[in-house]
N, C-alpha and C. Protein backbone atom coordinates (compact mmCIF):
# COMPACT_ATOMS: atom_id res chain seq x y z
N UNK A 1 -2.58 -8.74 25.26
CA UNK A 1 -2.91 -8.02 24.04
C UNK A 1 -3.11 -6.54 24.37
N UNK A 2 -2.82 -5.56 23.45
CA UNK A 2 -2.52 -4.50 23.72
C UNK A 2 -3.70 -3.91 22.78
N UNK A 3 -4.59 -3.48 23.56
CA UNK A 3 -6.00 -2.99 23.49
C UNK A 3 -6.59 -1.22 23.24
N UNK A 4 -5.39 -0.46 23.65
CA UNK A 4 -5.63 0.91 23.72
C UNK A 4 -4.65 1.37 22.26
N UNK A 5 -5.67 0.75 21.04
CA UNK A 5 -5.12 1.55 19.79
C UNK A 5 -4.88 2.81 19.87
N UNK A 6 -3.50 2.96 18.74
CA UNK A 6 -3.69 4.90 19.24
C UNK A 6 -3.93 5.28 17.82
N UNK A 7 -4.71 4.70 16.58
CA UNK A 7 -4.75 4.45 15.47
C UNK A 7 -5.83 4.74 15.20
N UNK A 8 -6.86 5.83 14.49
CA UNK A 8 -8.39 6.06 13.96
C UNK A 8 -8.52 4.99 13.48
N UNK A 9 -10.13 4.75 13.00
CA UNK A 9 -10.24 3.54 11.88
C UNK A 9 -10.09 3.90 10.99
N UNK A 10 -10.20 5.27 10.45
CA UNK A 10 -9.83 5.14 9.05
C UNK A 10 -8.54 5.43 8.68
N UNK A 11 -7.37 5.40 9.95
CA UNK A 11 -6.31 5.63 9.57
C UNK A 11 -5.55 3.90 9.66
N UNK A 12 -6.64 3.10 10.34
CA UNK A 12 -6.38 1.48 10.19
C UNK A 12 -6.71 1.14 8.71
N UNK A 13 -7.85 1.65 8.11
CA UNK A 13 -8.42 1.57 7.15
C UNK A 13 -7.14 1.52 5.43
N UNK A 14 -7.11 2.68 6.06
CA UNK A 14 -6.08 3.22 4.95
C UNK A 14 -4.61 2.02 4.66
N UNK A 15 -4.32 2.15 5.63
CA UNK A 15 -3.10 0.80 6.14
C UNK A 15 -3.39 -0.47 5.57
N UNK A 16 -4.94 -0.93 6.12
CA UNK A 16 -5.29 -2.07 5.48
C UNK A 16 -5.11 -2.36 4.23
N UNK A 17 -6.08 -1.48 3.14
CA UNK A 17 -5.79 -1.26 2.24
C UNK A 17 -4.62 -1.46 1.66
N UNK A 18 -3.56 -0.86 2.04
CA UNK A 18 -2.26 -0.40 1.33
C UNK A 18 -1.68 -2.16 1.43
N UNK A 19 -1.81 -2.76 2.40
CA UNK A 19 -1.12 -4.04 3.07
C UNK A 19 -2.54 -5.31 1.84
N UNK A 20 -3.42 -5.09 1.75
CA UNK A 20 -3.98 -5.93 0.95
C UNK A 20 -3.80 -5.85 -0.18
N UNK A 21 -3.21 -4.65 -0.67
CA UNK A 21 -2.96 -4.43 -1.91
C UNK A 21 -1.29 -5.17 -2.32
N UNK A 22 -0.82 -4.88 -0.98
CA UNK A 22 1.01 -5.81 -1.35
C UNK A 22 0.64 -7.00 -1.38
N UNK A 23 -0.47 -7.20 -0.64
CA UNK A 23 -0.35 -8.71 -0.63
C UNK A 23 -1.37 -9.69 -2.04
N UNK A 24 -2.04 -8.49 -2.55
CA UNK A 24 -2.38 -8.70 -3.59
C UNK A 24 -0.92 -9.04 -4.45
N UNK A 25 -0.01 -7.77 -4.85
CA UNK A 25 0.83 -8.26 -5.67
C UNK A 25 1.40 -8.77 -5.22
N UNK A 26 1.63 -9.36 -4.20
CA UNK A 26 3.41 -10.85 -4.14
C UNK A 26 2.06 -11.73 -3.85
N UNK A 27 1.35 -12.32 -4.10
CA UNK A 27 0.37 -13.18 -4.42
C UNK A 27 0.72 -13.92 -6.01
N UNK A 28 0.31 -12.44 -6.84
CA UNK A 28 0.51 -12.44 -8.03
C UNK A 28 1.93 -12.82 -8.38
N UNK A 29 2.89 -12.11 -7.91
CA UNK A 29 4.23 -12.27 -8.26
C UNK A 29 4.76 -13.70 -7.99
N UNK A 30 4.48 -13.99 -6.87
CA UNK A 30 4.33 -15.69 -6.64
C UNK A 30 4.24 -16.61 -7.54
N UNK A 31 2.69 -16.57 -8.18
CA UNK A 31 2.46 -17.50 -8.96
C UNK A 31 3.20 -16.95 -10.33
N UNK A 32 3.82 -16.32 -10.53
CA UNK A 32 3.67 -16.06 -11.72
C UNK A 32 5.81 -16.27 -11.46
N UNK A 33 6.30 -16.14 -10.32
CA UNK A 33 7.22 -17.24 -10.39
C UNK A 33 7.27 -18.73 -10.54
N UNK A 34 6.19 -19.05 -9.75
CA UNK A 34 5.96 -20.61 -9.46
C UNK A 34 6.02 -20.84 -11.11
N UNK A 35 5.27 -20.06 -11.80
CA UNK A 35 4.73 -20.36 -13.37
C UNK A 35 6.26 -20.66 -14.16
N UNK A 36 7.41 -19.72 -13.83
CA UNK A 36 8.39 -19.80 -14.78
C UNK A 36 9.08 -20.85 -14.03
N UNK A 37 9.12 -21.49 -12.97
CA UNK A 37 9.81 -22.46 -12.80
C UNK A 37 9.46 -23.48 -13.20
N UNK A 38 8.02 -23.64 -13.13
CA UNK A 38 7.80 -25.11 -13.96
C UNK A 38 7.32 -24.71 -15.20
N UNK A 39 7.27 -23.78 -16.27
CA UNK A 39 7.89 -23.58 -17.62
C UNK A 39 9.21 -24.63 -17.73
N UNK A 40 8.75 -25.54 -18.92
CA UNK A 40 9.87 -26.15 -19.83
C UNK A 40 10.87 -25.50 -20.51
N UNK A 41 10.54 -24.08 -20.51
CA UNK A 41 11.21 -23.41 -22.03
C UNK A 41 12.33 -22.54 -20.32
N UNK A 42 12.30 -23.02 -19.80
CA UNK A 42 12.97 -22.12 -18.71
C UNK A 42 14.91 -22.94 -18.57
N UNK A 43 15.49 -22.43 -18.39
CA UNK A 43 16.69 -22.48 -18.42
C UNK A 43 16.79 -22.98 -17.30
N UNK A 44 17.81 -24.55 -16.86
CA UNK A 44 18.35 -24.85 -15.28
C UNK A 44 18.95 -23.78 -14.90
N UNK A 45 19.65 -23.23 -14.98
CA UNK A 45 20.63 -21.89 -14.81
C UNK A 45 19.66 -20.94 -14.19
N UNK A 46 18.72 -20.54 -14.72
CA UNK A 46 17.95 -19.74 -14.35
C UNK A 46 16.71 -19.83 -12.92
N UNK A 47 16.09 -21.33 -13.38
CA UNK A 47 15.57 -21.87 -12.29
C UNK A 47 16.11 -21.71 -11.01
N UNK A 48 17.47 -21.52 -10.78
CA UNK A 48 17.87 -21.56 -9.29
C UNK A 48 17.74 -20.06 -8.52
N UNK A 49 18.01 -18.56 -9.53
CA UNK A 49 17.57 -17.65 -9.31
C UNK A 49 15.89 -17.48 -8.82
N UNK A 50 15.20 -17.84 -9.98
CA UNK A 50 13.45 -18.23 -9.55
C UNK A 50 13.43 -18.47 -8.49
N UNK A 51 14.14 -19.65 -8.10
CA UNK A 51 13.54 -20.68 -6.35
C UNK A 51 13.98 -19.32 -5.23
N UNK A 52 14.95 -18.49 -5.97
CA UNK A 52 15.24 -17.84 -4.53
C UNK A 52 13.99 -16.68 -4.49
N UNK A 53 14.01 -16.13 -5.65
CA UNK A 53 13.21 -15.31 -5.61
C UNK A 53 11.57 -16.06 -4.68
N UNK A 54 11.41 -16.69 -5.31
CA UNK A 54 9.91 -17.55 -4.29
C UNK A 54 10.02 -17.36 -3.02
N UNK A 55 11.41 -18.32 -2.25
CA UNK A 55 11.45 -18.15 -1.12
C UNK A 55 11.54 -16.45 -0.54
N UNK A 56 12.09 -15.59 -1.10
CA UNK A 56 11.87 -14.01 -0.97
C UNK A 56 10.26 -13.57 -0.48
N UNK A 57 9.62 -13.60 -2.03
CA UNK A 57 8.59 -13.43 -2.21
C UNK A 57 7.44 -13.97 -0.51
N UNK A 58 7.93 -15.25 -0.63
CA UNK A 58 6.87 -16.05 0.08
C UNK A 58 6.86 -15.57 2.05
N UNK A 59 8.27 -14.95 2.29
CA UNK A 59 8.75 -15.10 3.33
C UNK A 59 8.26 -12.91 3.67
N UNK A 60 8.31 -12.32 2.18
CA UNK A 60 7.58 -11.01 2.34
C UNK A 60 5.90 -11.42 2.85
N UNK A 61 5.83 -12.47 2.29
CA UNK A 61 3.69 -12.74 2.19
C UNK A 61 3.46 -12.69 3.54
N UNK A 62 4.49 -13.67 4.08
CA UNK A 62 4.01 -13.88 5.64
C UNK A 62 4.29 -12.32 6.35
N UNK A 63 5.13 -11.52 5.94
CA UNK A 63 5.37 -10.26 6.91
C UNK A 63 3.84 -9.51 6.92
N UNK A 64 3.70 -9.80 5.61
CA UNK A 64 2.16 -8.76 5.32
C UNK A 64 0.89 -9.52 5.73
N UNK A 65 1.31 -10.55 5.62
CA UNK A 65 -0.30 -11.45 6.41
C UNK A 65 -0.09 -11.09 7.79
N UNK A 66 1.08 -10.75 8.19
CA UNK A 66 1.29 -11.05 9.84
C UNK A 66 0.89 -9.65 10.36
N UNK A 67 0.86 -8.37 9.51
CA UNK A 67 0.95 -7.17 9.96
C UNK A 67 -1.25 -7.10 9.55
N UNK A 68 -1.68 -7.00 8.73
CA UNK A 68 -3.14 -8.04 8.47
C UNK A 68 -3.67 -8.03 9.67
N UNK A 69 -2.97 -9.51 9.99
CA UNK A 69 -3.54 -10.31 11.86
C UNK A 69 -3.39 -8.98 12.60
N UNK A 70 -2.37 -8.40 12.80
CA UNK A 70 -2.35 -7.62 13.88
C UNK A 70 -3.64 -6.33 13.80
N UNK A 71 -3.79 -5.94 12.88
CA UNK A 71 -4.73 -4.55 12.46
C UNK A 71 -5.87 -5.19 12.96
N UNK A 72 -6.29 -6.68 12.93
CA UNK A 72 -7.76 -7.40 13.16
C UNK A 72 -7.46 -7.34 14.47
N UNK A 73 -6.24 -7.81 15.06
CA UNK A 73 -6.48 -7.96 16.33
C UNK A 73 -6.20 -6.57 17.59
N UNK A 74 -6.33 -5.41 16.79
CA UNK A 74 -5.66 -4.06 17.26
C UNK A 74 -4.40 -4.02 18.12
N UNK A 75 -3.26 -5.11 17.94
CA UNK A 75 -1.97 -5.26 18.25
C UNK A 75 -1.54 -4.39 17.30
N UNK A 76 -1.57 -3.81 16.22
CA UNK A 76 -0.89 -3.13 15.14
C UNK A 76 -0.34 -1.72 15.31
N UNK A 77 0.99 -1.36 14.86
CA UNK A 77 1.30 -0.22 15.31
C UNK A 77 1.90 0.57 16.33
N UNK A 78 2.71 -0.82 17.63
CA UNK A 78 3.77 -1.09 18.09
C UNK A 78 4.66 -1.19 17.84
N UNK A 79 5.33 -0.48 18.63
CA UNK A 79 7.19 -0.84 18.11
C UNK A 79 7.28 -2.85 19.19
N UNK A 80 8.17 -2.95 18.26
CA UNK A 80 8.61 -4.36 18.75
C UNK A 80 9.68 -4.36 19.95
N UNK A 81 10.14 -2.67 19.74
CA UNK A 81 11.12 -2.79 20.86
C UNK A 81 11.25 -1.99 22.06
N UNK A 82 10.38 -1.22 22.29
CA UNK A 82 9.88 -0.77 23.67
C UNK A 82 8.06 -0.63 23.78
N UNK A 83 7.49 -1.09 22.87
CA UNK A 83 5.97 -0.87 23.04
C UNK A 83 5.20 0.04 23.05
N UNK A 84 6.00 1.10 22.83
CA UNK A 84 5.49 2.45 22.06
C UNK A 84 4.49 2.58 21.17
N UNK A 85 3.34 3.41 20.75
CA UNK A 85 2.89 3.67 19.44
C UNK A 85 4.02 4.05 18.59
N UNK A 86 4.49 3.27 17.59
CA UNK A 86 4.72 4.23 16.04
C UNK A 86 4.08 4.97 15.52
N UNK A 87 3.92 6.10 15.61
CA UNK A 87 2.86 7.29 14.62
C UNK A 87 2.76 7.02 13.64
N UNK A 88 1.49 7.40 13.22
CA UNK A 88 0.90 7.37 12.21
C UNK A 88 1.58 7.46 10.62
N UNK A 89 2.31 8.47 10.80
CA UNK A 89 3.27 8.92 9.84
C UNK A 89 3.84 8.04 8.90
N UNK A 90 4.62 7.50 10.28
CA UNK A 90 6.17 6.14 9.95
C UNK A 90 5.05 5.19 9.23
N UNK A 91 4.25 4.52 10.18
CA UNK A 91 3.45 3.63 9.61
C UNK A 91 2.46 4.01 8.31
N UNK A 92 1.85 4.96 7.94
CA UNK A 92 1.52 5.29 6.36
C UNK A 92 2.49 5.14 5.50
N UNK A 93 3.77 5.88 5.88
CA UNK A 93 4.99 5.57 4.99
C UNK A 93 5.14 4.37 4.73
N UNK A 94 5.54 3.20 5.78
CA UNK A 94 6.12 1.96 5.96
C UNK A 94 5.15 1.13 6.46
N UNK A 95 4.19 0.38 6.04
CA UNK A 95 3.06 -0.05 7.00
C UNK A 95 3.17 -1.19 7.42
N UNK A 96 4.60 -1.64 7.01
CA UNK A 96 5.70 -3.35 7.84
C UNK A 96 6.54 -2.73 8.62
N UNK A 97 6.34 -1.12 9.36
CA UNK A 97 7.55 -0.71 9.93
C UNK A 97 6.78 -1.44 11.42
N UNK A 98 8.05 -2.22 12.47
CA UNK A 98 8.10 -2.82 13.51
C UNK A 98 8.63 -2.30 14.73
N UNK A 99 9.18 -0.87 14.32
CA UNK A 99 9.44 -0.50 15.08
C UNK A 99 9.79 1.23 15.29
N UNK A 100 9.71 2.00 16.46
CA UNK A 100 9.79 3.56 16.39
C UNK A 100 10.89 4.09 15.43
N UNK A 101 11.06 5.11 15.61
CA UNK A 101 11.92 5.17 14.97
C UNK A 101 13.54 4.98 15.51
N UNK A 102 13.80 5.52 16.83
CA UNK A 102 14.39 5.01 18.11
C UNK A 102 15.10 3.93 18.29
N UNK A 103 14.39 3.00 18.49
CA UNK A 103 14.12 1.58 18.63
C UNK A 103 14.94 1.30 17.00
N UNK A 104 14.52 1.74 15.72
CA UNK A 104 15.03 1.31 14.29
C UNK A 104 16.33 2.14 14.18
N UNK A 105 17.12 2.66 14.75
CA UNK A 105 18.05 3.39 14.76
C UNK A 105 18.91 2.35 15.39
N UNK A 106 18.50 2.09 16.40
CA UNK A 106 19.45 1.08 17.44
C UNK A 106 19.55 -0.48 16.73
N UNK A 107 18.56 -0.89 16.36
CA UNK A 107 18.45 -1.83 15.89
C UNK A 107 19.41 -1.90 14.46
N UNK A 108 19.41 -1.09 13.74
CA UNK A 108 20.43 -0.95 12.40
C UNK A 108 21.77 -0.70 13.28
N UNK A 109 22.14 -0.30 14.15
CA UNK A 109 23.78 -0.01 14.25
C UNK A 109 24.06 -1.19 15.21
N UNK A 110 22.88 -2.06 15.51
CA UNK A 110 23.53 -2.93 16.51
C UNK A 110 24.37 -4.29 15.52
């Protein structure tokens, strides 16, 4: 575990925030798919769009619960692909960004 945050707390703080708040809405957005799929007045046709959207939705929840764990466990704010800090910056902007910017350059053209 990677112990030497390079992250203030209130610049963890801020992050948190922003990440409880997404996960507030695709919480919401969730159920409130789950809701139109099992709606009667809902169209088969349509239902199959819904299910994807869920699986979307559900598979964003885990990115943001997972980025969450990491801020508790001060793993947060690593690139995934050389172990770098991501600055502050990238991560206020993007606070599911996984990686430098470097590292996200290479990774898109690979």
């Amino acid at each position: 575990m990677i112990s030497d945050i390079h992250l203030s707390s209130v610049q963890l703080d801020t992050i948190r925030e922003e990440l409880e708040g997404q996960l507030f809405w695709r919480t919401r957005q969730l159920a409130d798919l789950e809701a139109a799929v099992n709606d009667d007045t809902t169209e088969a046709s349509a239902k199959s769009g819904l299910l994807t959207d869920i699986v979307s939705v559900e598979r964003s929840t885990v990115v943001v619960r997972n980025a969450l764990k990491s801020i508790a466990e001060l793993t947060y704010g690593r690139c995934d692909g050389c172990g770098s800090a991501i600055p502050y910056e990238r991560l206020n902007a993007r606070p599911l960004a996984c990686f430098c910017m470097g590292c996200q350059r290479s990774h898109e053209n690979s």
